[in-house]
N, C-alpha and C. Protein backbone atom coordinates (compact mmCIF):
# COMPACT_ATOMS: atom_id res chain seq x y z
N UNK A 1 -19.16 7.36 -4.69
CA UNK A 1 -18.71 6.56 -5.82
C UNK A 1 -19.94 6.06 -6.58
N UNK A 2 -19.69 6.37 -8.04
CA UNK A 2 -20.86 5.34 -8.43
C UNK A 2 -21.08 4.26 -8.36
N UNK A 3 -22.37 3.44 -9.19
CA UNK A 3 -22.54 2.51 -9.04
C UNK A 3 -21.44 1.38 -10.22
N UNK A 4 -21.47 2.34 -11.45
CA UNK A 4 -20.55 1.77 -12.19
C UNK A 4 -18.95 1.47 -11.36
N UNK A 5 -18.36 2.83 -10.53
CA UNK A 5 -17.33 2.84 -9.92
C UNK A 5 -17.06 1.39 -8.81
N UNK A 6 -18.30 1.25 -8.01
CA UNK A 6 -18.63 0.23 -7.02
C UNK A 6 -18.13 -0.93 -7.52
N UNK A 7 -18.57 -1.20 -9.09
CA UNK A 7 -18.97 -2.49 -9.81
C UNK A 7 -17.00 -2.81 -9.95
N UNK A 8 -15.81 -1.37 -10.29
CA UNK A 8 -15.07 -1.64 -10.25
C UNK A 8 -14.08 -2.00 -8.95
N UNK A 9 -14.59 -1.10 -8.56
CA UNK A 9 -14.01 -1.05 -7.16
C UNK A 9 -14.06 -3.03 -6.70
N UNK A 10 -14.92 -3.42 -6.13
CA UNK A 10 -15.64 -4.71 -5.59
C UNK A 10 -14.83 -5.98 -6.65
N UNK A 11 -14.76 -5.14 -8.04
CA UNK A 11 -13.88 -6.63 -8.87
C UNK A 11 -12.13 -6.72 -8.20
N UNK A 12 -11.61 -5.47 -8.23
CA UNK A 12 -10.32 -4.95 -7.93
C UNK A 12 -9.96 -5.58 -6.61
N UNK A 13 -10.87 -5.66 -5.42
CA UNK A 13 -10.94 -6.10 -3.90
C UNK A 13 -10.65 -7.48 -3.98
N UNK A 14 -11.67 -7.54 -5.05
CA UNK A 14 -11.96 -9.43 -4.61
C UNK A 14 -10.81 -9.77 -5.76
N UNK A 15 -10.24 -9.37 -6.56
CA UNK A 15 -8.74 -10.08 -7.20
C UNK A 15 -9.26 -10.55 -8.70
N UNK A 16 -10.58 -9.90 -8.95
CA UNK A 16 -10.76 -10.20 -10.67
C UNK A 16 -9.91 -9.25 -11.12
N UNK A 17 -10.66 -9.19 -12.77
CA UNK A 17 -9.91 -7.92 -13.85
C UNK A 17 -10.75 -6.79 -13.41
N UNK A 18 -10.15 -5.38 -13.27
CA UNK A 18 -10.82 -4.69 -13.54
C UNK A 18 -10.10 -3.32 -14.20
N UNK A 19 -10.79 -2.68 -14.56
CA UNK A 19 -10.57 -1.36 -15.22
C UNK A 19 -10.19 -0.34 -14.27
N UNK A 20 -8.72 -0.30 -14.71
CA UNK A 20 -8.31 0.60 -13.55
C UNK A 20 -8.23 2.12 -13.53
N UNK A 21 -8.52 2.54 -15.04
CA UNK A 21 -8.47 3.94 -15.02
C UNK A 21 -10.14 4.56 -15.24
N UNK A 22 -10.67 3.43 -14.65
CA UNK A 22 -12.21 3.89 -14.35
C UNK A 22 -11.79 5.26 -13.61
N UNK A 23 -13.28 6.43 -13.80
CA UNK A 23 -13.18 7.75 -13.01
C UNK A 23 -13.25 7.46 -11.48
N UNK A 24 -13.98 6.86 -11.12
CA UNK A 24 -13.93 6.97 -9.65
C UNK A 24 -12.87 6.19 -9.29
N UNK A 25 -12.07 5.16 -9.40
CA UNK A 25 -11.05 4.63 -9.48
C UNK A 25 -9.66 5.68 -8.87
N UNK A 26 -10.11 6.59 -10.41
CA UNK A 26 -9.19 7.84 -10.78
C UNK A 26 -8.87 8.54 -9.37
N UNK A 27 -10.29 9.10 -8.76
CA UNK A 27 -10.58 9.87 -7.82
C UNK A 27 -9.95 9.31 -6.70
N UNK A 28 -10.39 8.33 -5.84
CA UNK A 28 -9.88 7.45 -5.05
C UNK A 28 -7.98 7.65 -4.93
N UNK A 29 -7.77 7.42 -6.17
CA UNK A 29 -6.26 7.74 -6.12
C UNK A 29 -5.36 9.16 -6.10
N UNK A 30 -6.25 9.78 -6.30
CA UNK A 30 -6.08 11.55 -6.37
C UNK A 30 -6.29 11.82 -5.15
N UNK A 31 -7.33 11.31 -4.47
CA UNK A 31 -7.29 12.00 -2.78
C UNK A 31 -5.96 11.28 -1.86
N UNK A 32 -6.15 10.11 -2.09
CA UNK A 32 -4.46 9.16 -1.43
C UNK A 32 -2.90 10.02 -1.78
N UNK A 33 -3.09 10.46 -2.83
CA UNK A 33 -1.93 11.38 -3.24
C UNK A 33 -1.95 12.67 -2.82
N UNK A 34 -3.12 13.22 -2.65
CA UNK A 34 -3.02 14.59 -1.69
C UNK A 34 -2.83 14.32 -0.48
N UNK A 35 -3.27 13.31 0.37
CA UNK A 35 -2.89 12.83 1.88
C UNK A 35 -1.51 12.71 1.95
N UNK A 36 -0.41 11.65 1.34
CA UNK A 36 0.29 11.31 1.19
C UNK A 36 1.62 12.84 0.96
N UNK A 37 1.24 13.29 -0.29
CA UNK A 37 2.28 14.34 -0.55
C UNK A 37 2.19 15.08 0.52
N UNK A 38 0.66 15.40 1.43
CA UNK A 38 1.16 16.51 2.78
C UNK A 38 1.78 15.73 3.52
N UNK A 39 1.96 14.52 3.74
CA UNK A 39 2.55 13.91 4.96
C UNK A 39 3.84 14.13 5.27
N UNK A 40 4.65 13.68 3.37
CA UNK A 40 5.23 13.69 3.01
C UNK A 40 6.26 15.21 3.62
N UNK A 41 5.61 16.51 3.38
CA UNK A 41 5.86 17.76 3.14
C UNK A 41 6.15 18.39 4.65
N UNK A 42 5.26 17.41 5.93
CA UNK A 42 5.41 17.61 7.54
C UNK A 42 6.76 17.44 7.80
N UNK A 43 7.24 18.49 9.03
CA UNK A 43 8.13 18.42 10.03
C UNK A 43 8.25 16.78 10.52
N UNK A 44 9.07 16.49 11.32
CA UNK A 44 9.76 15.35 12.04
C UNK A 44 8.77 16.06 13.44
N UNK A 45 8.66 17.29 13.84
CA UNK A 45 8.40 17.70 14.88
C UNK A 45 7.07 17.26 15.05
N UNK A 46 6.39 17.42 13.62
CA UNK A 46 4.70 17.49 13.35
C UNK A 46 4.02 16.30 13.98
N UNK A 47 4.11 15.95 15.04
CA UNK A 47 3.44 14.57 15.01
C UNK A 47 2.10 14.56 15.09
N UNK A 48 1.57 15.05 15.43
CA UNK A 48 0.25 14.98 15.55
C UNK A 48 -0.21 15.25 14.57
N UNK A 49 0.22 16.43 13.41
CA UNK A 49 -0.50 16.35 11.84
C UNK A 49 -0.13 15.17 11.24
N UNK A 50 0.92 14.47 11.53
CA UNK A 50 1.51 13.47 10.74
C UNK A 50 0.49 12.41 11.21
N UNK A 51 0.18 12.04 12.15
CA UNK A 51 -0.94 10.79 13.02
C UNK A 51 -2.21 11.00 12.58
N UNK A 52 -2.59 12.47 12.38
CA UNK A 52 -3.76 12.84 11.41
C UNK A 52 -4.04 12.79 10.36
N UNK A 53 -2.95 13.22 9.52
CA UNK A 53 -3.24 12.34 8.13
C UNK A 53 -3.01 11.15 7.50
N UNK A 54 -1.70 10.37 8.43
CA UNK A 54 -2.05 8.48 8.78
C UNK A 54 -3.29 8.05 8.96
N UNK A 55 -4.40 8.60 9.83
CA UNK A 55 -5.31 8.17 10.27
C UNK A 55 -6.35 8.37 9.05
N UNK A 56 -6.43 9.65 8.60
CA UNK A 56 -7.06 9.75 7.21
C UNK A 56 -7.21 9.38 5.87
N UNK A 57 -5.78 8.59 5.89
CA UNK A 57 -4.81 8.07 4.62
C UNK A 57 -5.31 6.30 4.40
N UNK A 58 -4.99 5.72 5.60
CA UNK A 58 -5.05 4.51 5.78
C UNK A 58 -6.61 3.83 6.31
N UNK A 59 -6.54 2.75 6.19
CA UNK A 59 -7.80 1.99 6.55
C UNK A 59 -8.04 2.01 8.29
N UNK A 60 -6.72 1.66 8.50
CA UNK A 60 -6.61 1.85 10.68
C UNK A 60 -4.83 1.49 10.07
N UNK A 61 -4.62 2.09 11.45
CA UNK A 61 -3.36 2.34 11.89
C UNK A 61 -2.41 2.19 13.30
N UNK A 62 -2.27 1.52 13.87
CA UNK A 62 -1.85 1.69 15.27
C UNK A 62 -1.26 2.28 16.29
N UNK A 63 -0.67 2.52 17.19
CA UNK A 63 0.28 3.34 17.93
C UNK A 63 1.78 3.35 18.09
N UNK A 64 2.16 4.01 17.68
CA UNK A 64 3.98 4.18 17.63
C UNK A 64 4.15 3.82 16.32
N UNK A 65 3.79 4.14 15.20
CA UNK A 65 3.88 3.85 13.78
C UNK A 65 4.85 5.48 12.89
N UNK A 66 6.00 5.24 12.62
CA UNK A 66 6.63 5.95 11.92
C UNK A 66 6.93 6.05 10.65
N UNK A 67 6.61 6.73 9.68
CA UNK A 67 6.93 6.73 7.94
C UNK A 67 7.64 7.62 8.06
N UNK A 68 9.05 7.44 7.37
CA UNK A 68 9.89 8.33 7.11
C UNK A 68 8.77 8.73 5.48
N UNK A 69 9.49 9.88 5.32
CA UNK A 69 9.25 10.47 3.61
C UNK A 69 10.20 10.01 2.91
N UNK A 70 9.96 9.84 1.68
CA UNK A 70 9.12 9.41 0.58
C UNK A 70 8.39 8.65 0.39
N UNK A 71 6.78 8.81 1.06
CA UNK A 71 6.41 7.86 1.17
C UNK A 71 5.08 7.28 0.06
N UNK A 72 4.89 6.96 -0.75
CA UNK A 72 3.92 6.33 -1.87
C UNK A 72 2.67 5.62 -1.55
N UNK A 73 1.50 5.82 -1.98
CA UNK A 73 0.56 4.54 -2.24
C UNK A 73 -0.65 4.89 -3.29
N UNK A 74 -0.97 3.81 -3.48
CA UNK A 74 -2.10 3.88 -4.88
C UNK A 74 -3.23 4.65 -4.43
N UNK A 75 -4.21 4.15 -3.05
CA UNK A 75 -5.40 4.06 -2.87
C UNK A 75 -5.53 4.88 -0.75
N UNK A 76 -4.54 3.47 -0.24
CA UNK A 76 -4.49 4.17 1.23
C UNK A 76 -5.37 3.76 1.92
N UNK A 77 -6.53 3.65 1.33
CA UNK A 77 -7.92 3.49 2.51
C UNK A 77 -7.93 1.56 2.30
N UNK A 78 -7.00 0.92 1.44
CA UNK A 78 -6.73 -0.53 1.76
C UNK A 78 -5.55 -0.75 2.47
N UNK A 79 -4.64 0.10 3.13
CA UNK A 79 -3.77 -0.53 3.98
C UNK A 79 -4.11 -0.62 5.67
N UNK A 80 -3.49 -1.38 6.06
CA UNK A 80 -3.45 -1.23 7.67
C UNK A 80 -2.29 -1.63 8.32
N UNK A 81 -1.93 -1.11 9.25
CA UNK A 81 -0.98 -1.20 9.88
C UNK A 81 -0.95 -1.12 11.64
N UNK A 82 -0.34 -2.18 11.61
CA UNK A 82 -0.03 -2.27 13.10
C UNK A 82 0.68 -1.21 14.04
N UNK A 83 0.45 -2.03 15.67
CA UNK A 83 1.45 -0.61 16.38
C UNK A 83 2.93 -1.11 15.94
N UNK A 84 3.49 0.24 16.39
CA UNK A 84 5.41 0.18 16.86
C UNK A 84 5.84 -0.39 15.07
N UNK A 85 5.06 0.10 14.32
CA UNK A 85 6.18 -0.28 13.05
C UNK A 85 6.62 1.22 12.54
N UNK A 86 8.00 0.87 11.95
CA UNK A 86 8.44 1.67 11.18
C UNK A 86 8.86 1.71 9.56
N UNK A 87 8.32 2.32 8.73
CA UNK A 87 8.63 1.88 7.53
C UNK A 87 9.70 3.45 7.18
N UNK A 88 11.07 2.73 6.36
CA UNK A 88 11.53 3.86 6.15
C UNK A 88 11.52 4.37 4.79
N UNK A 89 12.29 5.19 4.01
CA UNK A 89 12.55 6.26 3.58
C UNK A 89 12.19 5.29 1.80
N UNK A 90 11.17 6.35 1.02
CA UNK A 90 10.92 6.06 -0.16
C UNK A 90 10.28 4.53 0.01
N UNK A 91 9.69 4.02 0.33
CA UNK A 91 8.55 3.13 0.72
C UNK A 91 7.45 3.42 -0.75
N UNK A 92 6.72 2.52 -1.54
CA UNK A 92 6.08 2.50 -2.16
C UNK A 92 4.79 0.80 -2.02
N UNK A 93 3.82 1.45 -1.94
CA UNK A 93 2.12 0.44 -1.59
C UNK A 93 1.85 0.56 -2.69
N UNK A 94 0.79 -0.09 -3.27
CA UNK A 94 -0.06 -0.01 -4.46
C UNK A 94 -0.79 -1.30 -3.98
N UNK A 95 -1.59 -0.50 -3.36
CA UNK A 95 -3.05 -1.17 -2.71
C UNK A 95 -4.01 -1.32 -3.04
N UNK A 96 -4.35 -1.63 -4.07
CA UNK A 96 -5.56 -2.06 -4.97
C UNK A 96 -6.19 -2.96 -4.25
N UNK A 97 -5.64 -3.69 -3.24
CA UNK A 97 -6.33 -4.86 -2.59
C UNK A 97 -5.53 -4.70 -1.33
N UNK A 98 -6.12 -5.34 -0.09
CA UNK A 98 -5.14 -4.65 0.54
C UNK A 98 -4.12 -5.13 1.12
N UNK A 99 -3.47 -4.32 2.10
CA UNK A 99 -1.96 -4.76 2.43
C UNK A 99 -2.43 -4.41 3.71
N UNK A 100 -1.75 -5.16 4.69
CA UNK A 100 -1.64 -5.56 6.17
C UNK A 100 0.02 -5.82 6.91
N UNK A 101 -0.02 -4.94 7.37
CA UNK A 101 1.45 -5.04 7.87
C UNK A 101 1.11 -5.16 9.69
N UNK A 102 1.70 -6.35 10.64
CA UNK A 102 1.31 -6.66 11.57
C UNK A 102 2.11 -5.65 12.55
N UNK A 103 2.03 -5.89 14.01
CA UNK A 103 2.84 -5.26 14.80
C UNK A 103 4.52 -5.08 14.81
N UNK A 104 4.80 -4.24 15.45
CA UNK A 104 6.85 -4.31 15.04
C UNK A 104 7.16 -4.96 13.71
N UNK A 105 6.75 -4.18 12.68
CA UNK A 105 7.31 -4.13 11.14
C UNK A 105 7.93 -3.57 10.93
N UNK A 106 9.22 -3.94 10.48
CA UNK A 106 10.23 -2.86 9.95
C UNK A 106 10.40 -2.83 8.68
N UNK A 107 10.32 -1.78 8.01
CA UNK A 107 10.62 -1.72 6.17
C UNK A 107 11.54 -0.99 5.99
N UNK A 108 12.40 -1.59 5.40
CA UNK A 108 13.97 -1.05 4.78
C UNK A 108 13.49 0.02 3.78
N UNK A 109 14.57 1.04 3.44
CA UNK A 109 14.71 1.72 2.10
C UNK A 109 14.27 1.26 1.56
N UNK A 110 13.18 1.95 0.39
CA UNK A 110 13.44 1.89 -1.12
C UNK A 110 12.11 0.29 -1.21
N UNK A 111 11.76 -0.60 0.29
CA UNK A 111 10.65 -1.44 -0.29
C UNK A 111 9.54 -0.66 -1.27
N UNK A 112 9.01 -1.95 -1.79
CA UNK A 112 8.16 -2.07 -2.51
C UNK A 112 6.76 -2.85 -2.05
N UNK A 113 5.46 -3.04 -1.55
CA UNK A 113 4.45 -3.68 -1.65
C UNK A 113 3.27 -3.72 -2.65
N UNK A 114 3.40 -4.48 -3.67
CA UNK A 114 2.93 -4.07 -5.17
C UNK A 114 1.75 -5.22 -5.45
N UNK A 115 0.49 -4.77 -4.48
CA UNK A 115 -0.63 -5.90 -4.25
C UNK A 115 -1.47 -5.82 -6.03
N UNK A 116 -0.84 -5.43 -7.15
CA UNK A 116 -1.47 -4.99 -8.26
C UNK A 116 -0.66 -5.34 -9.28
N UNK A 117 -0.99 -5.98 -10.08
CA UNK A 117 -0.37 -6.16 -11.78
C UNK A 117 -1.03 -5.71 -12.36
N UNK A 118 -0.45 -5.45 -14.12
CA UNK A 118 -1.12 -5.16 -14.90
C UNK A 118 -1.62 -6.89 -15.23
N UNK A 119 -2.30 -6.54 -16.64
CA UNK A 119 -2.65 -7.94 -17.10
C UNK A 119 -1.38 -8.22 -17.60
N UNK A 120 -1.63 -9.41 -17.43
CA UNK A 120 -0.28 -10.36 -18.74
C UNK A 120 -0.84 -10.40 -20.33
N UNK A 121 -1.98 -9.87 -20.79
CA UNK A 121 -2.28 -10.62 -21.69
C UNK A 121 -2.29 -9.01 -22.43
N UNK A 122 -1.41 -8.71 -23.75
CA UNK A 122 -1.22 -7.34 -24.07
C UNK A 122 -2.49 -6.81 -24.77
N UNK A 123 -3.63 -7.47 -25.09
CA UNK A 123 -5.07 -6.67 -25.62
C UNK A 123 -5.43 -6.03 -24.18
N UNK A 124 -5.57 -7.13 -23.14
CA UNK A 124 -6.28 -6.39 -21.84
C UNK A 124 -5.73 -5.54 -21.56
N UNK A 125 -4.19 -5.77 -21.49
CA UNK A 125 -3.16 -4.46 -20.80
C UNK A 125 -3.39 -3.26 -21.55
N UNK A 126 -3.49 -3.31 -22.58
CA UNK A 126 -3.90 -2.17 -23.34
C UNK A 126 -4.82 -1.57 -23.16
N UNK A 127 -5.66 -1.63 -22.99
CA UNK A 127 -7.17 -1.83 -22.53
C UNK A 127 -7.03 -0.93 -20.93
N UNK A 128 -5.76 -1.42 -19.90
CA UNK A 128 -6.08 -0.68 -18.85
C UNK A 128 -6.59 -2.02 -17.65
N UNK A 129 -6.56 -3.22 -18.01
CA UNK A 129 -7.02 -3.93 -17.14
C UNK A 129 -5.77 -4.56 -15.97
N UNK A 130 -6.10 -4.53 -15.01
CA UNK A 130 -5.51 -4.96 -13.99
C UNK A 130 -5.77 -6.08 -13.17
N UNK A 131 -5.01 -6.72 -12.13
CA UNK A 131 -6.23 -8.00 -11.01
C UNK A 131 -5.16 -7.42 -9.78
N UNK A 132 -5.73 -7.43 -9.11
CA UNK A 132 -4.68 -7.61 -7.50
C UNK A 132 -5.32 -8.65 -6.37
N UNK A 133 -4.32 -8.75 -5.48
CA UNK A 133 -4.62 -9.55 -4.67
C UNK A 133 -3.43 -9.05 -3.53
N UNK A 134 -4.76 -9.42 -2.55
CA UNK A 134 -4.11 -8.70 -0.71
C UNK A 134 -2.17 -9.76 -0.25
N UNK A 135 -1.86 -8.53 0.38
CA UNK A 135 -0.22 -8.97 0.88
C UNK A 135 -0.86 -8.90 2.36
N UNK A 136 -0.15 -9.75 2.71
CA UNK A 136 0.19 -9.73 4.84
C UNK A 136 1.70 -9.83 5.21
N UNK A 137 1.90 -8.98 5.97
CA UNK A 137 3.16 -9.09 6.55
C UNK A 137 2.66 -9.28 8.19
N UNK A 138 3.37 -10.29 7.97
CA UNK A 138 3.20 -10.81 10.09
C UNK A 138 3.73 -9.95 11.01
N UNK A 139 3.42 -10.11 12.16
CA UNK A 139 4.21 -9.54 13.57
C UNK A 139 5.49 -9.70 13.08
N UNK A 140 6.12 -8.50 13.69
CA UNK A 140 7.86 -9.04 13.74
C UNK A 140 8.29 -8.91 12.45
N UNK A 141 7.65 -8.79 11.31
CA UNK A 141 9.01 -9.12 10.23
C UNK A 141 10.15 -7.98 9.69
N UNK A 142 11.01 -8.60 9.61
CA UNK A 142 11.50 -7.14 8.68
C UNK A 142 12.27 -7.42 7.25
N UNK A 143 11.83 -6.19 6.41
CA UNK A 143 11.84 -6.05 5.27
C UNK A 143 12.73 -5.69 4.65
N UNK A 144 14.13 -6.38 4.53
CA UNK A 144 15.35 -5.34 3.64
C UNK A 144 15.42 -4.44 2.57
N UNK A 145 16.32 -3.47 2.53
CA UNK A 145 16.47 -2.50 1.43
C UNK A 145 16.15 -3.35 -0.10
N UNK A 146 15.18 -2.35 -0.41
CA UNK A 146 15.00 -2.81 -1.79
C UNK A 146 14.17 -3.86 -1.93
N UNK A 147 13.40 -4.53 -1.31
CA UNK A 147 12.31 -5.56 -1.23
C UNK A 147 11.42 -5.75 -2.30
N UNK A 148 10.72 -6.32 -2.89
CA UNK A 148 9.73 -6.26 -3.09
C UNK A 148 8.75 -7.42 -3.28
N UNK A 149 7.71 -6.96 -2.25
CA UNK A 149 6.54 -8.30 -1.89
C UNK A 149 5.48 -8.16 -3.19
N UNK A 150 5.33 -9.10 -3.75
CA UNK A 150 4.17 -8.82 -5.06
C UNK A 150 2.32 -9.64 -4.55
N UNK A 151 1.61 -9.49 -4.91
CA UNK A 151 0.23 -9.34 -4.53
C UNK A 151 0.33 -10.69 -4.16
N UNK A 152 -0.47 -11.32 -3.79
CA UNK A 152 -1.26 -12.84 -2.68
C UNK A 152 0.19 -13.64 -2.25
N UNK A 153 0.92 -12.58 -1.50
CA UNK A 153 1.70 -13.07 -0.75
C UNK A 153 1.56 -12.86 0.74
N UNK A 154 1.99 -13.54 1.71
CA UNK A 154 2.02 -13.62 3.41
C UNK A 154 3.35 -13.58 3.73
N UNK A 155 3.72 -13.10 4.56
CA UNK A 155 5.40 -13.56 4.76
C UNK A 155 4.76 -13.36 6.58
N UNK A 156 5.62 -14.99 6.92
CA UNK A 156 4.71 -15.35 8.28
C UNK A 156 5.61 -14.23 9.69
N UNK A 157 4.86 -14.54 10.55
CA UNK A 157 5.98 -14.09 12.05
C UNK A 157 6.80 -13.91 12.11
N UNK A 158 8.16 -12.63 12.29
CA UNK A 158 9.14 -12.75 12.60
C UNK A 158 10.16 -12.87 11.96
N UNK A 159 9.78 -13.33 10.13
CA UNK A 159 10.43 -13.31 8.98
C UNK A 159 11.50 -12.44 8.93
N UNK A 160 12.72 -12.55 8.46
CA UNK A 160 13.94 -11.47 7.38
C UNK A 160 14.02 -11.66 6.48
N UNK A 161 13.20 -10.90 5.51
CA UNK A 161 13.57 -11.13 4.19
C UNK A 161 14.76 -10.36 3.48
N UNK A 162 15.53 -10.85 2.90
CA UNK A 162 17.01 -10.03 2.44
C UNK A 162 16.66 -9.19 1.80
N UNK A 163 17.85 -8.26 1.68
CA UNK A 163 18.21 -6.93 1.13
C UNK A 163 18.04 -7.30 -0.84
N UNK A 164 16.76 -6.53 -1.36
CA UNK A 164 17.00 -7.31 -2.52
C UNK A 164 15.86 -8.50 -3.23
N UNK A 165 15.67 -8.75 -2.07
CA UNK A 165 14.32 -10.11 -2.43
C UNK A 165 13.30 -9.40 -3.11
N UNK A 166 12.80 -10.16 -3.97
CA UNK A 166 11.53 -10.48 -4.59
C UNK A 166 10.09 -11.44 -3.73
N UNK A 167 9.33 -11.40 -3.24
CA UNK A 167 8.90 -12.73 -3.02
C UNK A 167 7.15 -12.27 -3.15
């Protein structure tokens, strides 16, 4: 990555503005989408390619961790995930900052973890500027159909969040 790329990268982490359709930016998200679409494309049988390109995809990952397909993310090398979770079917990350999902997580259909906005302010948005900020999901929680957690949120231990929530 360059040094210009770095300069974006490092604003994006830490939750300033940054320019999100910077090139290396670009890149970063082009390799997460080739990981992702093969995962996507594996057998149920495949486990071991499937644990291989989890392991390649993500920041760390734990043991007994299942993604059904369709599975989405921006970046990949900002998530982590605990053992024994399962996230299911059409799941979408956008990890600009990152996301942490603890041990025995369960994710309903169709969640959302969306650690990234655009700007609010329509010159910047135009412009391409973005801010994010890191999500945690605790031990234990689970995530109903249709969820969606938006950036510098925690949802503590053991949580149910309903079918539907915003938070």
């Amino acid at each position: 990555m360059s040094a210009a790329g770095r300069g974006e990268w490092e604003l994006m982490l830490t939750g300033k503005p940054y320019q999100d359709s910077h090139p290396d930016i670009e890149r970063m998200r082009a390799e997460a989408k080739r990981l992702f679409v093969a995962y996507n494309r594996t057998d149920y049988e495949e486990k071991d390619r499937r644990r291989e390109l989890m392991e390649r995809l993500f920041k760390s990952v734990g043991e007994d961790v299942f993604i059904e397909p369709n599975f989405r993310c921006e970046m990949g090398c900002n998530i982590t995930i605990g053992s024994h979770a399962y996230i299911n079917f059409d799941c979408v990350m956008l990890d600009n900052a990152p996301i942490t999902l603890g041990d025995y997580v369960w994710v309903a259909p169709m969640v959302g973890l969306f650690a990234t906005n655009h700007a609010l302010d329509f010159e910047e948005r135009k412009n391409g500027m973005c801010q994010s900020k890191p999500i945690v999901i605790g031990d234990g929680v689970w995530l109903g159909g249709h969820v969606s957690v938006l950036g510098g949120v925690t949802i503590g231990e053991g949580a149910v969040v309903g079918a539907g929530a915003v938070v």
